[in-house]
C-alpha atoms as a PDB file:
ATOM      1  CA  UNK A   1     213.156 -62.639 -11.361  1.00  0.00           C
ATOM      2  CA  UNK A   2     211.380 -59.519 -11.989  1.00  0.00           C
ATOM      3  CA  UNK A   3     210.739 -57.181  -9.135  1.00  0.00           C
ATOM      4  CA  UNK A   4     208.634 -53.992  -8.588  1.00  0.00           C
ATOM      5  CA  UNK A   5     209.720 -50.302  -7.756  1.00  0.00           C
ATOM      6  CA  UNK A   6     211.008 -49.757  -4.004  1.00  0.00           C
ATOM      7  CA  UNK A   7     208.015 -48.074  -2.414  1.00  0.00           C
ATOM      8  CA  UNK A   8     209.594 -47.598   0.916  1.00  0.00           C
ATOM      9  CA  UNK A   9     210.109 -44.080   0.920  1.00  0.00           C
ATOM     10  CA  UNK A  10     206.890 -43.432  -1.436  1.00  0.00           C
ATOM     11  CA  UNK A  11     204.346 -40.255  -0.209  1.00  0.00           C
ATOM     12  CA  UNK A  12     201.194 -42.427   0.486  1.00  0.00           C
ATOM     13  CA  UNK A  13     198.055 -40.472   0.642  1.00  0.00           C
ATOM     14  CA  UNK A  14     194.662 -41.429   1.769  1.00  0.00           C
ATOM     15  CA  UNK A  15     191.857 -40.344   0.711  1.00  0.00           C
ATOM     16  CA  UNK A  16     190.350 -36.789   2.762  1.00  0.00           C
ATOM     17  CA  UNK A  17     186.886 -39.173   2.914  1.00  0.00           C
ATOM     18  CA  UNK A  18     188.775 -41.710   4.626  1.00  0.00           C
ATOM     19  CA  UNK A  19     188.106 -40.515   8.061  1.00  0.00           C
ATOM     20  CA  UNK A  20     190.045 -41.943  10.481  1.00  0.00           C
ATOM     21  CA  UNK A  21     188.118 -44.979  11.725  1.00  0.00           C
ATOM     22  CA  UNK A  22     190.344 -47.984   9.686  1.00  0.00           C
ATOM     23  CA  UNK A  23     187.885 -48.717   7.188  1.00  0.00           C
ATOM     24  CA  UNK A  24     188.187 -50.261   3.430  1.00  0.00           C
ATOM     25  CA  UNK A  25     190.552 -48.024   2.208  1.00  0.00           C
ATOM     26  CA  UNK A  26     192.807 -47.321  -0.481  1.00  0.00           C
ATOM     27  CA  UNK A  27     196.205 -45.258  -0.524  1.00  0.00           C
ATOM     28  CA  UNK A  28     198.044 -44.110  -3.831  1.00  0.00           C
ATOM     29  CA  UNK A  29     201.296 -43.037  -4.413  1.00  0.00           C
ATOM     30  CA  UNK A  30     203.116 -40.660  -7.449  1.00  0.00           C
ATOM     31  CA  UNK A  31     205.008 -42.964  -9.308  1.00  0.00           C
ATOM     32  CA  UNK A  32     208.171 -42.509 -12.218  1.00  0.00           C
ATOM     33  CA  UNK A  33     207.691 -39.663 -14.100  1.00  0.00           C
ATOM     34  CA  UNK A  34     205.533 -40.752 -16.873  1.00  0.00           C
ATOM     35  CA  UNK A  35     202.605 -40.517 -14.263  1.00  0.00           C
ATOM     36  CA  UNK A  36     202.140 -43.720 -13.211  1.00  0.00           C
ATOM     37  CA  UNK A  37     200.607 -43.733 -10.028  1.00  0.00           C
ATOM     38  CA  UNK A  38     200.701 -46.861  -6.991  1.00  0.00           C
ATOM     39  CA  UNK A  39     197.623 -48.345  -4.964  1.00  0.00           C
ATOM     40  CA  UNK A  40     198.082 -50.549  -1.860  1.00  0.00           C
ATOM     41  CA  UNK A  41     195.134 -51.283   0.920  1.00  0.00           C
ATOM     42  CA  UNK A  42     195.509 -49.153   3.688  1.00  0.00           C
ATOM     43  CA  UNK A  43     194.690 -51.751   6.336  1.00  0.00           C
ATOM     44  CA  UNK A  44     198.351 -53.762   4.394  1.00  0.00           C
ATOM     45  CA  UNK A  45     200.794 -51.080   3.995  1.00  0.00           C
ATOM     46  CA  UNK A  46     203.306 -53.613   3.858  1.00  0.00           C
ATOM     47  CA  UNK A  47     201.619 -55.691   1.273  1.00  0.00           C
ATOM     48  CA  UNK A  48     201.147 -55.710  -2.301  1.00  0.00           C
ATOM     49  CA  UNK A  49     200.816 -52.386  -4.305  1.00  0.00           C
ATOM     50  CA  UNK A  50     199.836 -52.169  -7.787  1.00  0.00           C
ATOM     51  CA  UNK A  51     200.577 -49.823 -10.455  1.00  0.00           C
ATOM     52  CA  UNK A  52     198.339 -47.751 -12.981  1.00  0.00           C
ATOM     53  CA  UNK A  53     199.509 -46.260 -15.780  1.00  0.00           C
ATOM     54  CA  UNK A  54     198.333 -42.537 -16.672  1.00  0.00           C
ATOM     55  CA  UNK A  55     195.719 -43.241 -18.957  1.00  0.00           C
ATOM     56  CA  UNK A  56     194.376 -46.405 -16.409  1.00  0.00           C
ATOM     57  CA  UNK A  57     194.141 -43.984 -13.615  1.00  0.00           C
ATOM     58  CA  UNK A  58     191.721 -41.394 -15.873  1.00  0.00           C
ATOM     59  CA  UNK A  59     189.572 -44.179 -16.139  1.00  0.00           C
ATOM     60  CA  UNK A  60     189.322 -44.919 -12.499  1.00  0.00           C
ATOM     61  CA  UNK A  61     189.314 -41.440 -11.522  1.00  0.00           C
ATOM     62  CA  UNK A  62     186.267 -40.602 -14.012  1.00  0.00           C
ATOM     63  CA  UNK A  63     184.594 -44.052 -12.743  1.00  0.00           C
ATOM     64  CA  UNK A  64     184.054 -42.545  -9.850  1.00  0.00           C
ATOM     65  CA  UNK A  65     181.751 -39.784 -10.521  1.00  0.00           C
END
């Protein structure tokens, strides 16, 4: 069975533009050091994360401008 990396001790960061009212947010991670980078739903910390590679998280990045 295949499992993911051990996120417990990750550095999640939310988003400045989060404010601090428990809304739809997101939360990313730095991942292994070819730049992958983790996502998980801030309202489930314990649940799922996913992982972008470098080049995947350009594209979201410059999606959002």
């Amino acid at each position: 069975m295949e499992t993911g990396p051990d996120l417990r001790n990750a550095e999640w960061r939310t988003s400045s533009y989060s404010g601090n009212t428990g809304g739809d947010c997101v939360e990313v991670a730095g991942g292994s050091s070819c730049g992958s980078v983790h996502v998980r739903d801030s309202k489930n910390p314990t649940g799922p994360a996913i992982v972008l590679g470098a080049p995947a998280w350009q594209a979201f990045l410059d999606g959002l401008h």
